[in-house]
Protein backbone atom coordinates (compact mmCIF):
# COMPACT_ATOMS: atom_id res chain seq x y z
CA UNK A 1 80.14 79.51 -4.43
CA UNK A 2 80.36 79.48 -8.21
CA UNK A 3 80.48 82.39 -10.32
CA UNK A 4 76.69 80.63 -11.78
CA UNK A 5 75.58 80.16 -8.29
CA UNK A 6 76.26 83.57 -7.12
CA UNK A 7 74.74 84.73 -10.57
CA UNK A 8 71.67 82.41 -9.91
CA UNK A 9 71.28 83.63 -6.69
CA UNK A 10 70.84 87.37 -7.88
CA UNK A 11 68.30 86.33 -10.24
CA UNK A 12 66.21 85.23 -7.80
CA UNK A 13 66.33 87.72 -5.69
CA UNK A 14 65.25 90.08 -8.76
CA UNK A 15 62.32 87.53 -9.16
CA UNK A 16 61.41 87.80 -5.47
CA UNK A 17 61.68 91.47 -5.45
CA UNK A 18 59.44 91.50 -8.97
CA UNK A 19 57.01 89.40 -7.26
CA UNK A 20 56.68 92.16 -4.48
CA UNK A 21 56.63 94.96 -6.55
CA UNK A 22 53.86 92.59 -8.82
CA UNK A 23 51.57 92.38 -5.43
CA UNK A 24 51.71 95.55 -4.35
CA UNK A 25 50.67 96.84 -8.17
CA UNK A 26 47.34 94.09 -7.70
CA UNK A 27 46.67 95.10 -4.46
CA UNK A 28 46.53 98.62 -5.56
CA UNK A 29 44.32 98.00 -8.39
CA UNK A 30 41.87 96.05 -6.18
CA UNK A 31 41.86 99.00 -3.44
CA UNK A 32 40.84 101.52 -6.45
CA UNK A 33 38.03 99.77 -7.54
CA UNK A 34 36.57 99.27 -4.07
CA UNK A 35 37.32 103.03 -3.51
CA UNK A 36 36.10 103.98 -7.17
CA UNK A 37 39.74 105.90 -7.10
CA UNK A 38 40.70 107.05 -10.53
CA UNK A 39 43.69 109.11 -9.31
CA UNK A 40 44.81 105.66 -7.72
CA UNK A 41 44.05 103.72 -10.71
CA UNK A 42 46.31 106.11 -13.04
CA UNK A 43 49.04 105.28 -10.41
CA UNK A 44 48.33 101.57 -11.29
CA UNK A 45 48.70 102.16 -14.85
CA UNK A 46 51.96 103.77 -15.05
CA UNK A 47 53.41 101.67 -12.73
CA UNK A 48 53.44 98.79 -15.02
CA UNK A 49 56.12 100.20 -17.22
CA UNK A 50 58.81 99.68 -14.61
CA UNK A 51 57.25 95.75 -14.09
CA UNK A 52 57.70 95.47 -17.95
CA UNK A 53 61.44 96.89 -17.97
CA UNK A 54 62.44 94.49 -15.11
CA UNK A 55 60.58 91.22 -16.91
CA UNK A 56 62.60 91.71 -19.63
CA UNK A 57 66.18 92.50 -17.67
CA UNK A 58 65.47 89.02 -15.91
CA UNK A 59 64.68 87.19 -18.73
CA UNK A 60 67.71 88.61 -20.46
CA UNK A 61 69.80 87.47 -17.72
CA UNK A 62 68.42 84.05 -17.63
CA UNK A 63 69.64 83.81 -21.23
CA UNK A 64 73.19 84.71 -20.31
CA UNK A 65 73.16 82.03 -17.03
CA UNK A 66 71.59 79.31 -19.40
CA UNK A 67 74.94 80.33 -22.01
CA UNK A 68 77.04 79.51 -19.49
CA UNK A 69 77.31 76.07 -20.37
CA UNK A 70 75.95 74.57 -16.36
CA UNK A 71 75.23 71.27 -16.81
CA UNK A 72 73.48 70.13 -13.35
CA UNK A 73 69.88 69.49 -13.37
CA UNK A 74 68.78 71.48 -10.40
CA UNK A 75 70.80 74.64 -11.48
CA UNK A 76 69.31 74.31 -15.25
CA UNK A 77 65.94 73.67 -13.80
CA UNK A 78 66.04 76.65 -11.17
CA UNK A 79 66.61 79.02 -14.14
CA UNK A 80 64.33 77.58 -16.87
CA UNK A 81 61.32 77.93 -13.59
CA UNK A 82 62.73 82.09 -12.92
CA UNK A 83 61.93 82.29 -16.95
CA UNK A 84 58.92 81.17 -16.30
CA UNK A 85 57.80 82.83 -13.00
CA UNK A 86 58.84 85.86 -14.40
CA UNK A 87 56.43 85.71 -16.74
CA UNK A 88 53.31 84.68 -14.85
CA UNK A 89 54.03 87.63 -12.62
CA UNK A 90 54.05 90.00 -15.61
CA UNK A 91 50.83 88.70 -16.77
CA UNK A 92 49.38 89.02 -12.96
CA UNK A 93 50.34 92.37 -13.30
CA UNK A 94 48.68 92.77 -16.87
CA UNK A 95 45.50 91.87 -14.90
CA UNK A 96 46.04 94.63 -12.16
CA UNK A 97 46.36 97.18 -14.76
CA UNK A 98 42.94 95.98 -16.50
CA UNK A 99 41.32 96.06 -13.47
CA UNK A 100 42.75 99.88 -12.84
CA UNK A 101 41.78 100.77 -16.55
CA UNK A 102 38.31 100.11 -15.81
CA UNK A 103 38.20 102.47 -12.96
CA UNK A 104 39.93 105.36 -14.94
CA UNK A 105 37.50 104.68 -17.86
CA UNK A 106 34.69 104.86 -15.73
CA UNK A 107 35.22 105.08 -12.34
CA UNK A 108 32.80 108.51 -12.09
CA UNK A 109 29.97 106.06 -13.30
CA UNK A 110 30.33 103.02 -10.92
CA UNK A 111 27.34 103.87 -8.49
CA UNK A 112 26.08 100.48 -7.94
CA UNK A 113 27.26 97.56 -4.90
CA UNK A 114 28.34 94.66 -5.63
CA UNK A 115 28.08 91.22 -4.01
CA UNK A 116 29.51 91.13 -0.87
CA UNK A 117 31.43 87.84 -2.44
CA UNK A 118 33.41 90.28 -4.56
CA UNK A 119 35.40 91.59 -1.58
CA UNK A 120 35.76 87.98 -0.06
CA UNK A 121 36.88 86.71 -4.03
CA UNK A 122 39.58 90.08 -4.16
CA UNK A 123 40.86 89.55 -0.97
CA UNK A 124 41.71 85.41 -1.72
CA UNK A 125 43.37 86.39 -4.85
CA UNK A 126 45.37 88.89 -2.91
CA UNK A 127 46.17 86.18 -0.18
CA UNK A 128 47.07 83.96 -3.11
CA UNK A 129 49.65 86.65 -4.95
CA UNK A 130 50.97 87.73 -1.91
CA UNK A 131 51.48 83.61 -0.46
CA UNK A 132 52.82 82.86 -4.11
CA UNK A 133 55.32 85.07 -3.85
CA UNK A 134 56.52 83.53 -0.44
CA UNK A 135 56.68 80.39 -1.55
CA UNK A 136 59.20 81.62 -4.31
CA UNK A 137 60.96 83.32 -1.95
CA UNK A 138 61.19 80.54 0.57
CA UNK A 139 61.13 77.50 -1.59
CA UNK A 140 57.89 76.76 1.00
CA UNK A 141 56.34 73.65 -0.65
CA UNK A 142 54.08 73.19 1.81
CA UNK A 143 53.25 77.12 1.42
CA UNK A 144 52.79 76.43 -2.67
CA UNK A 145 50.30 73.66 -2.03
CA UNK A 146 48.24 75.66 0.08
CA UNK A 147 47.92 78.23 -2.83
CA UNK A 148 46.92 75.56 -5.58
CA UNK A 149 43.93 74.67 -2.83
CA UNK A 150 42.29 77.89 -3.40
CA UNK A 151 42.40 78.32 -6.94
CA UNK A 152 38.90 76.50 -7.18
CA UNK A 153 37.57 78.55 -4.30
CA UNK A 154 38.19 81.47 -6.09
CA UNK A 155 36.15 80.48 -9.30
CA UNK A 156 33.36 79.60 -7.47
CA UNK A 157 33.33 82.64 -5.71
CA UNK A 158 33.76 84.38 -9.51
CA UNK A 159 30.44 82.19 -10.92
CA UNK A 160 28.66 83.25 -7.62
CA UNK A 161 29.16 86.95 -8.57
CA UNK A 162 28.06 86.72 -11.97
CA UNK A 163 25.16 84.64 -11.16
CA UNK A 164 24.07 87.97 -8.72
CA UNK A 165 24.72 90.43 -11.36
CA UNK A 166 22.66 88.85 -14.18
CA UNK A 167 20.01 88.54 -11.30
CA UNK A 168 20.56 92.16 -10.34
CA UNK A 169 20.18 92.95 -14.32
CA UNK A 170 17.25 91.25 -14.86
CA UNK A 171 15.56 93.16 -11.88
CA UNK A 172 16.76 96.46 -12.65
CA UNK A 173 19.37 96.55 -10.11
CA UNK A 174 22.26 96.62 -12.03
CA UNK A 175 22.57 98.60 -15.71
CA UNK A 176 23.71 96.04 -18.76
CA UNK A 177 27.27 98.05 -18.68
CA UNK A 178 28.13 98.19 -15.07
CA UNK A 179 27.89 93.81 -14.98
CA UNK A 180 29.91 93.95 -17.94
CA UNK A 181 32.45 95.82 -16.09
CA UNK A 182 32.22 93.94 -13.35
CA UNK A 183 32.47 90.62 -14.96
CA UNK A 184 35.94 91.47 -16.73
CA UNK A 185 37.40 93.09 -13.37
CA UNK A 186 36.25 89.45 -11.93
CA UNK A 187 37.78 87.39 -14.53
CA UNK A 188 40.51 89.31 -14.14
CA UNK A 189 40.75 88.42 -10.74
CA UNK A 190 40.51 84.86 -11.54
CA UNK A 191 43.43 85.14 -14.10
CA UNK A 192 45.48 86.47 -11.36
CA UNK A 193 44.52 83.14 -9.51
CA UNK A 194 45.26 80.87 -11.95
CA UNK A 195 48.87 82.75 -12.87
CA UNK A 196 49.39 82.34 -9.07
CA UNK A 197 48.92 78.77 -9.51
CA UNK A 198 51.20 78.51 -12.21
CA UNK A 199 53.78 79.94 -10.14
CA UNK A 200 53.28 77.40 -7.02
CA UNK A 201 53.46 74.42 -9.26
CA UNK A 202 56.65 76.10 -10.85
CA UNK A 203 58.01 76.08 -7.21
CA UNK A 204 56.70 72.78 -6.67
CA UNK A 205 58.28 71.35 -9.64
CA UNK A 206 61.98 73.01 -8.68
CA UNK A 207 62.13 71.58 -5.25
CA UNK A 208 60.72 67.94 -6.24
CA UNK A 209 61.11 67.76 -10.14
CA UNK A 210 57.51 66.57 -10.04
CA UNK A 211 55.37 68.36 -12.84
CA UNK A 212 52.15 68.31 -11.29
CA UNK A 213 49.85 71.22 -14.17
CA UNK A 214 49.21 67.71 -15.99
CA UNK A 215 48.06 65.47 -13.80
CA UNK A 216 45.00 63.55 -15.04
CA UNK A 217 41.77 64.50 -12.33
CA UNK A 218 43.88 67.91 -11.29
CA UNK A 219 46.20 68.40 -8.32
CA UNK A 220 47.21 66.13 -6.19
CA UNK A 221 49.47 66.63 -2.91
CA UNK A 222 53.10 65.69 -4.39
CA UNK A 223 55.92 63.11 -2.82
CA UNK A 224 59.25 64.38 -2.24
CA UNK A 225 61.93 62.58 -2.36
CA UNK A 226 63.75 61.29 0.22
């Protein structure tokens, strides 16, 4: 093995690791707001300083492998996709902590139930980070398809949600502030989603070299090659 190999090598592992540590941070923030958990949320909060501080050692070190002067496809393309993993799980994290920030703002205030959707929605997202991350670890394309299925699944369970609250508003139900709340902690959920995405056609796109985020009429199941 290569000195670049065994270098590439370690950066993904860093990445797979970072997408762990990235899951367990959203699956935290989700269990706080269902538990209304402030101390939890605080937890949630500072634990995105160490996610930050390892984003930025794996980026740095993607630089150096990229320096070396590798000139095969696959190895230039496996580095160029940890860049950019790296990143969506950074921003998937950015989402956990907005969710956990509304719980610490007002988690003493959040009296009323939501939509029995909103569990079904949190727990797909948290199937999605958690099947994302496999598929990186794996190279599972098979695995990364199934994730890019349920990205649509997930928004209609977000509209579905809204739709209740502003029915819930209108009847007195729900206050004006508490849907508002709810509808960013949602749409954060949905970001999550869509960074998940990202990351399964990042995989998909190493293994097969097909770019499949712009395909005209969406996703399609892709064609390996032989």
């Amino acid at each position: 093995m290569t000195t670049f190999d065994k270098k590439l090598q370690q950066l993904r592992n860093d990445l797979v690791t970072q997408g762990e540590r990235v899951y367990q941070l959203a699956l935290q923030a989700v269990e706080c707001y269902f538990d209304r958990d402030q101390a939890k949320a605080k937890e949630v909060i500072s634990g995105d300083g160490p996610i930050d501080r390892v984003d930025v050692e794996i980026e740095r070190a993607s630089i150096q492998l990229l320096g070396m002067g590798e000139t095969d496809e696959h190895r230039i393309r496996s580095v160029l996709t940890i860049v950019k993993i790296n990143n969506e799980l950074e921003r998937i994290a950015d989402c956990g902590v907005d969710v956990a920030e509304v719980v610490d703002r007002y988690g003493e205030e959040m009296k009323e139930r939501v939509h029995a959707t909103f569990r079904v929605m949190a727990n797909s997202v948290m199937g999605m980070v958690r099947d994302a991350n496999r598929a990186l670890a794996d190279l599972n394309v098979d695995l990364a398809e199934q994730v890019l299925g349920f990205d649509d699944t997930v928004t209609r369970f977000k509209d579905e949600i809204g739709l209740d609250a502003e029915q819930k508003v209108a009847a007195g139900d729900f206050t004006v502030s508490f849907a508002f709340r709810l509808r960013t902690v949602t749409a954060r959920l949905e970001r999550m989603a869509d960074h998940c995405t990202n990351i399964c056609e990042q995989v998909i796109y190493l293994e097969s070299g097909k770019i499949v985020r712009h395909l005209s009429g969406g996703w399609t199941a892709t064609e390996l090659p032989g």
